[in-house]
Protein backbone atom coordinates (compact mmCIF):
# COMPACT_ATOMS: atom_id res chain seq x y z
CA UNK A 1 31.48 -13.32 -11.72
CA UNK A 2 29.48 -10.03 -11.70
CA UNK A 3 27.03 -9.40 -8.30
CA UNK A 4 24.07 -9.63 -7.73
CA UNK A 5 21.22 -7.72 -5.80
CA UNK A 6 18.28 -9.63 -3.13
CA UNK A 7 15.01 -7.49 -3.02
CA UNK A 8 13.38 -8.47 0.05
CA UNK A 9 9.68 -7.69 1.00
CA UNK A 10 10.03 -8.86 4.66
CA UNK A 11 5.94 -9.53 5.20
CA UNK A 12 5.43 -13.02 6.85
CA UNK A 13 2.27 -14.20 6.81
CA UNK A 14 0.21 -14.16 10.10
CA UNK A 15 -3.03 -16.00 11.42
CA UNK A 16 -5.11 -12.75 11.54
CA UNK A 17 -8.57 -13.84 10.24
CA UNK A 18 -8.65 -10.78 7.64
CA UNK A 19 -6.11 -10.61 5.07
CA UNK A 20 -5.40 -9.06 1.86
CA UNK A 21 -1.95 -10.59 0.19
CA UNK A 22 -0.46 -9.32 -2.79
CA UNK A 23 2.74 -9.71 -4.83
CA UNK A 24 4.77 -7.02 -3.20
CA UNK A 25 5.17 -4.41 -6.37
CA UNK A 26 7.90 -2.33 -5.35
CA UNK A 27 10.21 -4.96 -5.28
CA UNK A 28 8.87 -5.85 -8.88
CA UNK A 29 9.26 -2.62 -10.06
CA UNK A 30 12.87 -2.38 -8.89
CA UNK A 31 13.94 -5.81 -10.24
CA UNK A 32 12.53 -4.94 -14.18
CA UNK A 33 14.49 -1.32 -13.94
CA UNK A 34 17.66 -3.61 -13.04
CA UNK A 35 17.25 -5.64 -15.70
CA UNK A 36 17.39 -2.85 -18.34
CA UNK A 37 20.23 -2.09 -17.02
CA UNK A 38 21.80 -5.56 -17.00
CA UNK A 39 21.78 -6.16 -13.46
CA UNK A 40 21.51 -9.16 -12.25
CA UNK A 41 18.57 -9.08 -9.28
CA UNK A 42 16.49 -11.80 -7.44
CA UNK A 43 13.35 -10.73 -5.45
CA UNK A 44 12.42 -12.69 -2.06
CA UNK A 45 8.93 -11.76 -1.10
CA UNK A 46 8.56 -13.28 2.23
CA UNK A 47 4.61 -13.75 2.29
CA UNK A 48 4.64 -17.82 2.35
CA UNK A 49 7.97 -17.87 3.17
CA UNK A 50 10.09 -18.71 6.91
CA UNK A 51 12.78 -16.06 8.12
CA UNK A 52 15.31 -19.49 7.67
CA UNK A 53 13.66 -19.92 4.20
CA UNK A 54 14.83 -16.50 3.34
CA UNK A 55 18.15 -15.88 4.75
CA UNK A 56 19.03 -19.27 3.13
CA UNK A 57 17.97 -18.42 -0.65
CA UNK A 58 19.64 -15.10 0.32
CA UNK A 59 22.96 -16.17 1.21
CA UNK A 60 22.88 -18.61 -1.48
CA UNK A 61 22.51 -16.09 -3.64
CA UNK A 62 25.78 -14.82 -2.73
CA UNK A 63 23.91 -11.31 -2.97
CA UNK A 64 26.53 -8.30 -2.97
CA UNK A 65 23.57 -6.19 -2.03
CA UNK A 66 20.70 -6.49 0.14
CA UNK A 67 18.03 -4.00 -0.33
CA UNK A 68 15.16 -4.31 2.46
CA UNK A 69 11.56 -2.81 2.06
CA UNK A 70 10.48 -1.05 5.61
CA UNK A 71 6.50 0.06 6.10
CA UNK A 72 5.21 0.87 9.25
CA UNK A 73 4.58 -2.34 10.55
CA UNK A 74 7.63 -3.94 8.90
CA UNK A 75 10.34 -2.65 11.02
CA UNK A 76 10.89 -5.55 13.63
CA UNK A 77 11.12 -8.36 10.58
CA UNK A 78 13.26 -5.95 8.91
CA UNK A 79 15.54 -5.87 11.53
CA UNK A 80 15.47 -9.40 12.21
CA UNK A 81 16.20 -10.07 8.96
CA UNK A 82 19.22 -7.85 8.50
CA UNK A 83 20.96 -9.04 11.62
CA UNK A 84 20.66 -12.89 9.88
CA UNK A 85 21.90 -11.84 6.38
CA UNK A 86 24.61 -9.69 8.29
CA UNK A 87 25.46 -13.26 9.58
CA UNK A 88 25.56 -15.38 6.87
CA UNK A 89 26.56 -12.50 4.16
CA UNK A 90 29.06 -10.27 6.01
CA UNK A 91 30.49 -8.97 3.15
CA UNK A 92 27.28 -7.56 1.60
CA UNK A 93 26.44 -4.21 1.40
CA UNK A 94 22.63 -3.58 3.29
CA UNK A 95 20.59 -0.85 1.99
CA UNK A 96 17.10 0.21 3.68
CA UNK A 97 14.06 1.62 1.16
CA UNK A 98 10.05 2.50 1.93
CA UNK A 99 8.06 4.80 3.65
CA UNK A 100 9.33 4.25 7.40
CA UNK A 101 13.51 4.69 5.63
CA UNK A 102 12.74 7.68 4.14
CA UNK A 103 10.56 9.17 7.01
CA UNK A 104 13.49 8.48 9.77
CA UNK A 105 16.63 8.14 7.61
CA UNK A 106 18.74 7.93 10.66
CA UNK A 107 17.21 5.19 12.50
CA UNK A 108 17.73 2.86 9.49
CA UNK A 109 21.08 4.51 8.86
CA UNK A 110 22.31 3.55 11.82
CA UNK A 111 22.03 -0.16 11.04
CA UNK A 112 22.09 -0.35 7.51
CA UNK A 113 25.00 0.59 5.32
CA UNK A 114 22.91 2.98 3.14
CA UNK A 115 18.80 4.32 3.09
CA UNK A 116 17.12 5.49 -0.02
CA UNK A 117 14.38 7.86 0.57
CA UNK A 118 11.08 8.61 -1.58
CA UNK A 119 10.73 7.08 -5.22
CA UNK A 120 14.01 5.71 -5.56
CA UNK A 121 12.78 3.68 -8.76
CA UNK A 122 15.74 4.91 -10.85
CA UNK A 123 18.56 6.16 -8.18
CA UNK A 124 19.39 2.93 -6.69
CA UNK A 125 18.70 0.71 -9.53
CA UNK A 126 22.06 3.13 -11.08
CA UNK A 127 23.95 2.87 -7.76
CA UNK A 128 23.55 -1.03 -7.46
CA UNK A 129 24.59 -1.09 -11.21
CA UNK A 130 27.82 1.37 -10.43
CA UNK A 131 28.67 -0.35 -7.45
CA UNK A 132 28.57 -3.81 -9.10
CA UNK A 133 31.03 -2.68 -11.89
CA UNK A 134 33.37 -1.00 -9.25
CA UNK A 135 33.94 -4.06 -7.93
CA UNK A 136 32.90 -5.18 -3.65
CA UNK A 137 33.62 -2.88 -1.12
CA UNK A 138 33.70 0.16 -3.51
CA UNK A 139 30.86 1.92 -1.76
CA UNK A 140 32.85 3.97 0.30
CA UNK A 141 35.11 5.39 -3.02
CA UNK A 142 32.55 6.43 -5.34
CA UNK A 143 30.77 9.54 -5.25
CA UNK A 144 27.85 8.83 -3.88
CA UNK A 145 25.81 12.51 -3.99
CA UNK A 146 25.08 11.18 -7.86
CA UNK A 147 22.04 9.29 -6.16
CA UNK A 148 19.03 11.08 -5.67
CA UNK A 149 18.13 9.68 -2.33
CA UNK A 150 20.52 8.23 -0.49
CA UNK A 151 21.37 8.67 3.20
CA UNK A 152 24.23 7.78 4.62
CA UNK A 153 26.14 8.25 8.05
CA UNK A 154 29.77 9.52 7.42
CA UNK A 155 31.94 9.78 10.63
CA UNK A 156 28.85 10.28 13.24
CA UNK A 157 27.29 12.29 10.10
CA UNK A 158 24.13 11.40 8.50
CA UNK A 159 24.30 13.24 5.39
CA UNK A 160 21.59 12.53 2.63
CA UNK A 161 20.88 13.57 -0.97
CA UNK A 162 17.57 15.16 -2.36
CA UNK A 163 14.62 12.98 -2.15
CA UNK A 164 13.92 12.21 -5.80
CA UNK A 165 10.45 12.49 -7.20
CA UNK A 166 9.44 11.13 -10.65
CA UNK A 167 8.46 13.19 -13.00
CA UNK A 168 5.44 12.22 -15.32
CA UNK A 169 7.71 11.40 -17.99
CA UNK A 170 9.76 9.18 -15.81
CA UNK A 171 6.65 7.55 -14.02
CA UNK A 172 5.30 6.41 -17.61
CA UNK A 173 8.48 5.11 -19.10
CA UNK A 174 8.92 2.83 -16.05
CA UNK A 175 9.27 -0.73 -17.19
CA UNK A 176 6.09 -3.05 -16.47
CA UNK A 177 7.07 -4.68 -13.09
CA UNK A 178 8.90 -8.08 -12.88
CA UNK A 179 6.27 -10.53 -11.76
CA UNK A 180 8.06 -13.52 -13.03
CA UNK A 181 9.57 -14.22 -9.32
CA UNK A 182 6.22 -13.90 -7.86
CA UNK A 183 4.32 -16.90 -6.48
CA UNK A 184 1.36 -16.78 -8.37
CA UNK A 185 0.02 -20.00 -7.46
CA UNK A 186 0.24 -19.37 -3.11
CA UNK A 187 -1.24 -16.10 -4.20
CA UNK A 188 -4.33 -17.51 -6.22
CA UNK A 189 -4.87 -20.12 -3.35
CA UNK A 190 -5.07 -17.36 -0.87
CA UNK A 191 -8.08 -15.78 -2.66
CA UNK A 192 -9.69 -18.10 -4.11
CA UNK A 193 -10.55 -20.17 -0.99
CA UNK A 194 -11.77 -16.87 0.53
CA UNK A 195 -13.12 -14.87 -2.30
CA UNK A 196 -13.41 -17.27 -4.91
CA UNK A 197 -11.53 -15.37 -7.46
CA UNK A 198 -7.60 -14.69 -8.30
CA UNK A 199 -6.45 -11.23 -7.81
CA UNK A 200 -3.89 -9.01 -7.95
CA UNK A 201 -2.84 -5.34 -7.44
CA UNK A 202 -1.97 -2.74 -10.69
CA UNK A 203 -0.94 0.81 -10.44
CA UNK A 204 -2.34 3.62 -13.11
CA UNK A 205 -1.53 6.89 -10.64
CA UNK A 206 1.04 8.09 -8.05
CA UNK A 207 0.36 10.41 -5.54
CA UNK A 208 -2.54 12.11 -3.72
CA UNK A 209 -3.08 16.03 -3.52
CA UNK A 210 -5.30 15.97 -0.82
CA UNK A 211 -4.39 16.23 3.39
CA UNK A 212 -6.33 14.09 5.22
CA UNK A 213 -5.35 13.91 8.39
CA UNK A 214 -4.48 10.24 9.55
CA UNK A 215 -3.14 10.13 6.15
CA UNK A 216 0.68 9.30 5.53
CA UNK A 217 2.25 9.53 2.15
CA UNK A 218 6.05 9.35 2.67
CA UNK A 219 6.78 8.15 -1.12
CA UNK A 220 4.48 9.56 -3.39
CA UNK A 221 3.58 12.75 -1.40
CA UNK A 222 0.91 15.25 -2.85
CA UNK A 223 1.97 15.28 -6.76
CA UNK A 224 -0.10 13.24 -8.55
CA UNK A 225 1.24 11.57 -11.84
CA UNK A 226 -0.52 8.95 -14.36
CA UNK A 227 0.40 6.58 -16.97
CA UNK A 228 -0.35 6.06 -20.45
CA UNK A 229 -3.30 3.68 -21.01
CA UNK A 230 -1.03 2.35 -22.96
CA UNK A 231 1.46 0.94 -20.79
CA UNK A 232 -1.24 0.37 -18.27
CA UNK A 233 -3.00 -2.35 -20.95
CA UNK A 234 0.44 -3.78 -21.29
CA UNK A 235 0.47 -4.55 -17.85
CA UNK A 236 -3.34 -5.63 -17.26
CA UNK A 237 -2.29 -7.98 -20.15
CA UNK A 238 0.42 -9.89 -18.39
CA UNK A 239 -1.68 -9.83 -15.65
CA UNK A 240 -4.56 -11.98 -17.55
CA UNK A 241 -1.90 -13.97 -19.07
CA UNK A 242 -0.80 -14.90 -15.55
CA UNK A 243 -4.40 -16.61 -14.79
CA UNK A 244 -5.27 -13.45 -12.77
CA UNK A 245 -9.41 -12.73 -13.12
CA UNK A 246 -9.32 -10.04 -10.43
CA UNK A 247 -7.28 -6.61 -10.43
CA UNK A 248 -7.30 -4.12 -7.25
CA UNK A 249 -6.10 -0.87 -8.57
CA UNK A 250 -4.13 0.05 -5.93
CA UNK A 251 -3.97 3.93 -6.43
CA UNK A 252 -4.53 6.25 -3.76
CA UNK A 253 -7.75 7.19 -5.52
CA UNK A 254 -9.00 6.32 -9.10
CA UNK A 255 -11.09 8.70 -9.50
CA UNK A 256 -8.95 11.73 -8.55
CA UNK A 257 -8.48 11.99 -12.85
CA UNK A 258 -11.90 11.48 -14.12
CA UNK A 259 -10.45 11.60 -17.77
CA UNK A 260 -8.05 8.89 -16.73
CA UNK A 261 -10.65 6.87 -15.29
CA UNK A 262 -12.77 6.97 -18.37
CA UNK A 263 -10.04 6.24 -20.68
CA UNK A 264 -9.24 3.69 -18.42
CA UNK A 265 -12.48 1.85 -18.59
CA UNK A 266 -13.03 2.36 -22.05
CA UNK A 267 -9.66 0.48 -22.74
CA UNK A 268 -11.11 -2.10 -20.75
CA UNK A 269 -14.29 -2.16 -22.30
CA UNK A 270 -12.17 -2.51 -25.65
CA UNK A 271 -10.14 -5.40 -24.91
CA UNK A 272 -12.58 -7.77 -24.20
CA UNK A 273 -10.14 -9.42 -21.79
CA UNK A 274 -13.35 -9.19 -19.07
CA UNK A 275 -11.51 -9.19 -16.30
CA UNK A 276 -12.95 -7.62 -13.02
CA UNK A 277 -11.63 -5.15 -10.84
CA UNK A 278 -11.74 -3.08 -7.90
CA UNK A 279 -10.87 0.04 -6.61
CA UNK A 280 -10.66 3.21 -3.52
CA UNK A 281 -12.54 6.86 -4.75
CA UNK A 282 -13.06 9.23 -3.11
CA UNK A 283 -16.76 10.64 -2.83
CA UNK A 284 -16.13 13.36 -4.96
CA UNK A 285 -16.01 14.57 -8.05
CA UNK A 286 -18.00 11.57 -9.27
CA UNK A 287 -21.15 11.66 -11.72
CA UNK A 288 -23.08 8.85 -12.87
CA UNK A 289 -21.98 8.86 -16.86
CA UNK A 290 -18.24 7.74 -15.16
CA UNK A 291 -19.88 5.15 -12.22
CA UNK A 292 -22.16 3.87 -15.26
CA UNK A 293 -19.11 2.99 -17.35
CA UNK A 294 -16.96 1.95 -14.37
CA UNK A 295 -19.68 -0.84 -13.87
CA UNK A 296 -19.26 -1.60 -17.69
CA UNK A 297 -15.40 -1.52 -17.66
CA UNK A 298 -15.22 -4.93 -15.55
CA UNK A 299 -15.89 -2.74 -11.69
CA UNK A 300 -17.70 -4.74 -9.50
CA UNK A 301 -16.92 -3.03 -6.39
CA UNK A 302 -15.42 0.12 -4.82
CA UNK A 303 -14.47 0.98 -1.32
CA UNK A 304 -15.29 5.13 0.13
CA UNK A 305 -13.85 6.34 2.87
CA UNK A 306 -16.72 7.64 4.58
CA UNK A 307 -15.06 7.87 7.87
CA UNK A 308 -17.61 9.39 9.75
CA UNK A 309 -21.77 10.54 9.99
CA UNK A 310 -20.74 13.85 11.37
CA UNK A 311 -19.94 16.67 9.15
CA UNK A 312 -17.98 18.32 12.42
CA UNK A 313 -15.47 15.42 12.49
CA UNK A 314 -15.12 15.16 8.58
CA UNK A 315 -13.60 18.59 8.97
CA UNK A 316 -11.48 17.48 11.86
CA UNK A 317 -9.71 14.86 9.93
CA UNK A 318 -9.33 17.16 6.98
CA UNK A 319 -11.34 15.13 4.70
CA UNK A 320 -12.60 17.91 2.19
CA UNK A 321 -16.01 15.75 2.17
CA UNK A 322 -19.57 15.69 3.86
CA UNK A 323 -21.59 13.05 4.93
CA UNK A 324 -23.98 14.10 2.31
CA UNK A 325 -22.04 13.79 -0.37
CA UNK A 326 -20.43 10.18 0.59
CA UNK A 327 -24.40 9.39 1.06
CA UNK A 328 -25.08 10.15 -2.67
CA UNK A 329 -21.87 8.00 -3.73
CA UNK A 330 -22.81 5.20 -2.40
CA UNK A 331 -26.13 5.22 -3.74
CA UNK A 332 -25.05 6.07 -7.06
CA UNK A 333 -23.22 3.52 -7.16
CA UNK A 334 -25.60 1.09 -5.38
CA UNK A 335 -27.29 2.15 -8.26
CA UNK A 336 -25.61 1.71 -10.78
CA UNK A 337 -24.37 -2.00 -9.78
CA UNK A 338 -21.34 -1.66 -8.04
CA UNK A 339 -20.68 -2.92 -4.73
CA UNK A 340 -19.94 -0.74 -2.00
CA UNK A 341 -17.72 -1.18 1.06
CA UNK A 342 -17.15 2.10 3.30
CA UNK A 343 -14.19 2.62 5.95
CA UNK A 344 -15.20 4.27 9.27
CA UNK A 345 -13.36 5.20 11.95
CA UNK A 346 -14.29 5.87 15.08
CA UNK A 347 -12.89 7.59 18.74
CA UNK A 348 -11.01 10.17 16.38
CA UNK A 349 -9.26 13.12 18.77
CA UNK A 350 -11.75 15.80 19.32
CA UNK A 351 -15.24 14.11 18.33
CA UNK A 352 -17.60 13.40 20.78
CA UNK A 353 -19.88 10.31 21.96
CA UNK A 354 -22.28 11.57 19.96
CA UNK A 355 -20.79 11.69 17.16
CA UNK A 356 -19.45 8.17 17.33
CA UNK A 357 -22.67 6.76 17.28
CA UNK A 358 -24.09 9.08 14.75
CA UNK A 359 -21.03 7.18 12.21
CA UNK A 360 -22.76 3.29 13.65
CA UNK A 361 -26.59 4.75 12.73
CA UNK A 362 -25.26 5.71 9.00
CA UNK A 363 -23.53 2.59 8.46
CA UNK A 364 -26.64 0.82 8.98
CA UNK A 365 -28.49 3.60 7.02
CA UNK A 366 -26.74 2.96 3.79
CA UNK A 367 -27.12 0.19 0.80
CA UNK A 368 -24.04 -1.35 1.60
CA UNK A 369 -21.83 -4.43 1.13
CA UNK A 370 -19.35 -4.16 3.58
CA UNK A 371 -18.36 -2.54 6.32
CA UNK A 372 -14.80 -1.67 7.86
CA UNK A 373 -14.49 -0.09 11.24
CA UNK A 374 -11.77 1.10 13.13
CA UNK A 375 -10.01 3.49 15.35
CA UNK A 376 -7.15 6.29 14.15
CA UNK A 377 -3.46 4.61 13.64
CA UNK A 378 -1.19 7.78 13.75
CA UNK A 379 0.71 6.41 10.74
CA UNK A 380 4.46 7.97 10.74
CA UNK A 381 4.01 11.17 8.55
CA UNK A 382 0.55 11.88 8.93
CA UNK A 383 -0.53 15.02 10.89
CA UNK A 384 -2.22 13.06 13.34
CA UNK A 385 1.03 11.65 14.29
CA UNK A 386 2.84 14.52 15.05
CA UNK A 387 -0.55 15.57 17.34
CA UNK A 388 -1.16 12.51 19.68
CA UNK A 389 0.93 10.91 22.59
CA UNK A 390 1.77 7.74 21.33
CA UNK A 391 2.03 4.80 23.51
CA UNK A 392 5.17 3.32 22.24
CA UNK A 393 7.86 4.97 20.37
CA UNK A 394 9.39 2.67 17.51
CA UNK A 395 6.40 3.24 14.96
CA UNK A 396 6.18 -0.04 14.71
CA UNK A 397 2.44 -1.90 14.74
CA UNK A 398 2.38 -5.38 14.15
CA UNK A 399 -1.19 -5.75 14.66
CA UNK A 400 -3.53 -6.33 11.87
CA UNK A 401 -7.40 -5.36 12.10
CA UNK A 402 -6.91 -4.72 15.42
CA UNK A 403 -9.02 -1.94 17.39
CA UNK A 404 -6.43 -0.81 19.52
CA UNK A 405 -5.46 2.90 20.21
CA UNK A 406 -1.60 3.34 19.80
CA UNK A 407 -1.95 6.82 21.43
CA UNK A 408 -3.31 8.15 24.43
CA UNK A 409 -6.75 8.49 23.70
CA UNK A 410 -9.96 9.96 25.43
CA UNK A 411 -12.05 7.30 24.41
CA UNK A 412 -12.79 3.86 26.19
CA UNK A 413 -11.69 1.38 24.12
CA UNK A 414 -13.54 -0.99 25.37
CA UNK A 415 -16.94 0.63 24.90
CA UNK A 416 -15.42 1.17 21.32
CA UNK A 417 -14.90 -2.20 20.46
CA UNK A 418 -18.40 -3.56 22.05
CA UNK A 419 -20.20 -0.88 19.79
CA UNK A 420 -18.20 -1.84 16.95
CA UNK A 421 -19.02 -5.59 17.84
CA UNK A 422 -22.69 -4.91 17.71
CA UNK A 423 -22.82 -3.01 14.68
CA UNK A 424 -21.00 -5.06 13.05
CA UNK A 425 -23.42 -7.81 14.38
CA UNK A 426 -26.49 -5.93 13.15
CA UNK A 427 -25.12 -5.40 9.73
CA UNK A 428 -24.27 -9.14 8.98
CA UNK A 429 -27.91 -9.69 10.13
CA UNK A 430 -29.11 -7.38 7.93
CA UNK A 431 -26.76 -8.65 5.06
CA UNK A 432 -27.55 -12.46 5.54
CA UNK A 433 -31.49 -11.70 5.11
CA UNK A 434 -31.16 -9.68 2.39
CA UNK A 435 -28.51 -11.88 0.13
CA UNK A 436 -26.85 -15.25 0.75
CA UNK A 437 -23.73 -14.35 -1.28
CA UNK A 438 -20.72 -14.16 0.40
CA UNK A 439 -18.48 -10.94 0.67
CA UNK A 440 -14.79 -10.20 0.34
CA UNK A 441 -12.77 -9.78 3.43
CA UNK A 442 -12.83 -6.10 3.76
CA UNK A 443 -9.35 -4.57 2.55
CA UNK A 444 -6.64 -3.36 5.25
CA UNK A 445 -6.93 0.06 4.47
CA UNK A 446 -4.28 1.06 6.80
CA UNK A 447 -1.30 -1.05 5.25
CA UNK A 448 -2.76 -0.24 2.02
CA UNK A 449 -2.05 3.57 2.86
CA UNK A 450 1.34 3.01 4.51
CA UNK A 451 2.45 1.57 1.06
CA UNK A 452 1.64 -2.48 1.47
CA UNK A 453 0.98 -2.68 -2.40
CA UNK A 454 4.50 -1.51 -3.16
């Protein structure tokens, strides 16, 4: 009987009140590249799921290899979860993948049998294939620098291969991700009891070449890559075809490639699927021709990162913007029909008082439809991170929405989180007068950025 391969997203579902859930696509993605290569692999996205739920379809599996997904705020299930499966599946070969793996290799190392680093999309899709025709236990005996990626300890050695990025070529000629495993149904509930509508994420673009400075971008790094509108149709296809009405591109930016994002929307202008969708730009380079046909195309509402009101901590977090120019996005596309919802954060290293407030007075300034404040998470790999005294020292955050500094900071956080209170307070005033309809949670920008739609 040949082996087979468990891709586990280990996200449990928690009780905080905002929430944005999502078939995990990087497990997806992995299990459609192993079945071109006639692998047979089962995905286990934990979201509705109990740890006992998991490690039992797991070990009934009879999986030969475990391959775990680690964020930043992943780690502690992660590791829960590998010490059951070790349990129940001794024999089976434990690999760690995602941004927090290939930022610390040795951490994960040290527990797991193997780590792939960065966009490992092809390399250990091949090395669970190779290792499944060698037979078990054959790890050890093949030559394993033929995987772009992988980390390994070797005799109180870590030694690791070259972090593999996709090229644009190899990007586009992924296969559409498997979303047969998904549960669509759990996933439709969710959102349609608090949004009334059935989303889902979709990828057109990899990578981000700007440096923002709370930023972390472990697997896609700085080049940016798209696909084919083509292949993207394909997949916005399957995604109707699943009873999805709702797509959240979940690209760093969609507008970084304004010729993508026109031939983007006028594909989805042109297949009269009308499906909606929903999506993070930056405030520049935008014009009003693309927002007009965004609006067109099915978008009914983009988030900004705004971050701030003052131009002097814009350039401290590296942002390349300026308050004026995320002040003439937003009415643009306030303008233009689009909803707007802006991310601020607040009690950044280096601004002052008065600049904190100065970020409160423009979100109340501005047409928009939701606000999202919080305070600077020194994600693993941003620069931030390597700047601040943190207050733990695993990297490991399993808080959601939470204002809560993870850092030594200079600001009071309770002040912080009264000011955010009443602003917050102030703008749902303001929002309830002026319209009765009811607004999407905000999304969790900060698990979105440490790789939650993979």
């Amino acid at each position: 009987m040949r082996g087979t391969v468990a891709l586990i997203y280990p996200y449990f579902r928690t009780s905080a009140p905002v929430q944005q859930l999502f078939p995990p696509l990087g497990i997806a993605s992995l299990a459609s590249q192993m079945k071109v290569l006639g692998v047979d692999a089962r995905q286990h996205d934990c979201t509705f799921m109990t740890i006992d739920d998991v490690v039992r379809d797991v070990a009934g599996q009879q999986a030969d290899i475990v391959g775990i997904y680690v964020m930043a705020t992943l780690s502690r299930p992660a590791f829960r979860l590998l010490e059951r499966i070790e349990d129940a599946l001794p024999d089976a070969l434990t690999v760690a993948g995602g941004p927090l793996p290939t930022l610390y290799p040795e951490r994960f190392a040290e527990r797991f049998d193997l780590v792939f680093q960065g966009e490992a999309d092809l390399s250990f899709p091949a090395f669970c294939k190779d290792h499944i025709d060698h037979g078990k236990g054959t790890a050890r005996s093949m030559d394993l620098s033929r995987y772009p990626g992988l980390c390994r300890y070797d005799r109180g050695t870590l030694l690791s291969n070259h972090k593999p990025t996709l090229s644009q070529e190899e990007y586009d000629a992924l296969p559409l991700p498997d979303r047969s495993e998904a549960d669509h149904s759990a996933y439709q509930k969710f959102w349609m009891e608090g949004a009334r509508k059935k989303m889902t994420t979709l990828m057109t673009t990899r990578g981000c070449p700007y440096d923002c400075d709370f930023c972390s971008k472990p697997i896609f790094g700085k080049r940016f890559r798209k696909r084919s509108i083509g292949r993207i149709m394909e997949e916005v296809r399957d995604i109707a075809r699943l009873g999805y009405d709702h797509i959240w591109i979940a690209d760093d930016s969609f507008t970084l490639d304004l010729g993508h994002a026109r031939e983007f929307c006028e594909a989805m202008i042109g297949s009269g699927l009308g499906l909606k969708w929903s999506c993070l730009s930056r405030v520049d380079p935008i014009d009003r021709d693309l927002i007009g046909l965004m609006a067109e195309a099915g978008c009914d509402k983009v988030y900004l990162g705004l971050e701030s009101g003052s131009n002097d901590t814009l350039r401290l977090m590296n942002k390349r913007t300026t308050v004026e120019e995320g002040i003439g996005a937003v009415h643009l596309f306030h303008q233009c029909g689009i909803k707007v919802g802006a991310f601020f954060l607040v009690g950044y290293p280096g601004e002052t008082v008065g600049s904190v407030e100065s970020t409160f007075s423009l979100a109340l300034s501005l047409p928009l439809d939701e606000i999202s404040f919080n305070v600077p998470y020194p994600l693993p790999g941003s620069a931030l991170h390597s700047r601040v005294e943190l207050l733990a020292t695993d990297d490991d955050w399993d808080i959601e929405n939470d204002v809560r500094f993870l850092y030594r900071s200079e600001f009071d956080e309770g002040w912080l989180k009264a000011r955010i209170s009443e602003t917050r307070g102030r703008f749902n005033e303001c929002r309830r007068i002026s319209t009765e309809a009811p607004s999407t949670p905000p999304a969790d920008r900060d698990r979105q950025i440490a790789g939650n739609a993979l």
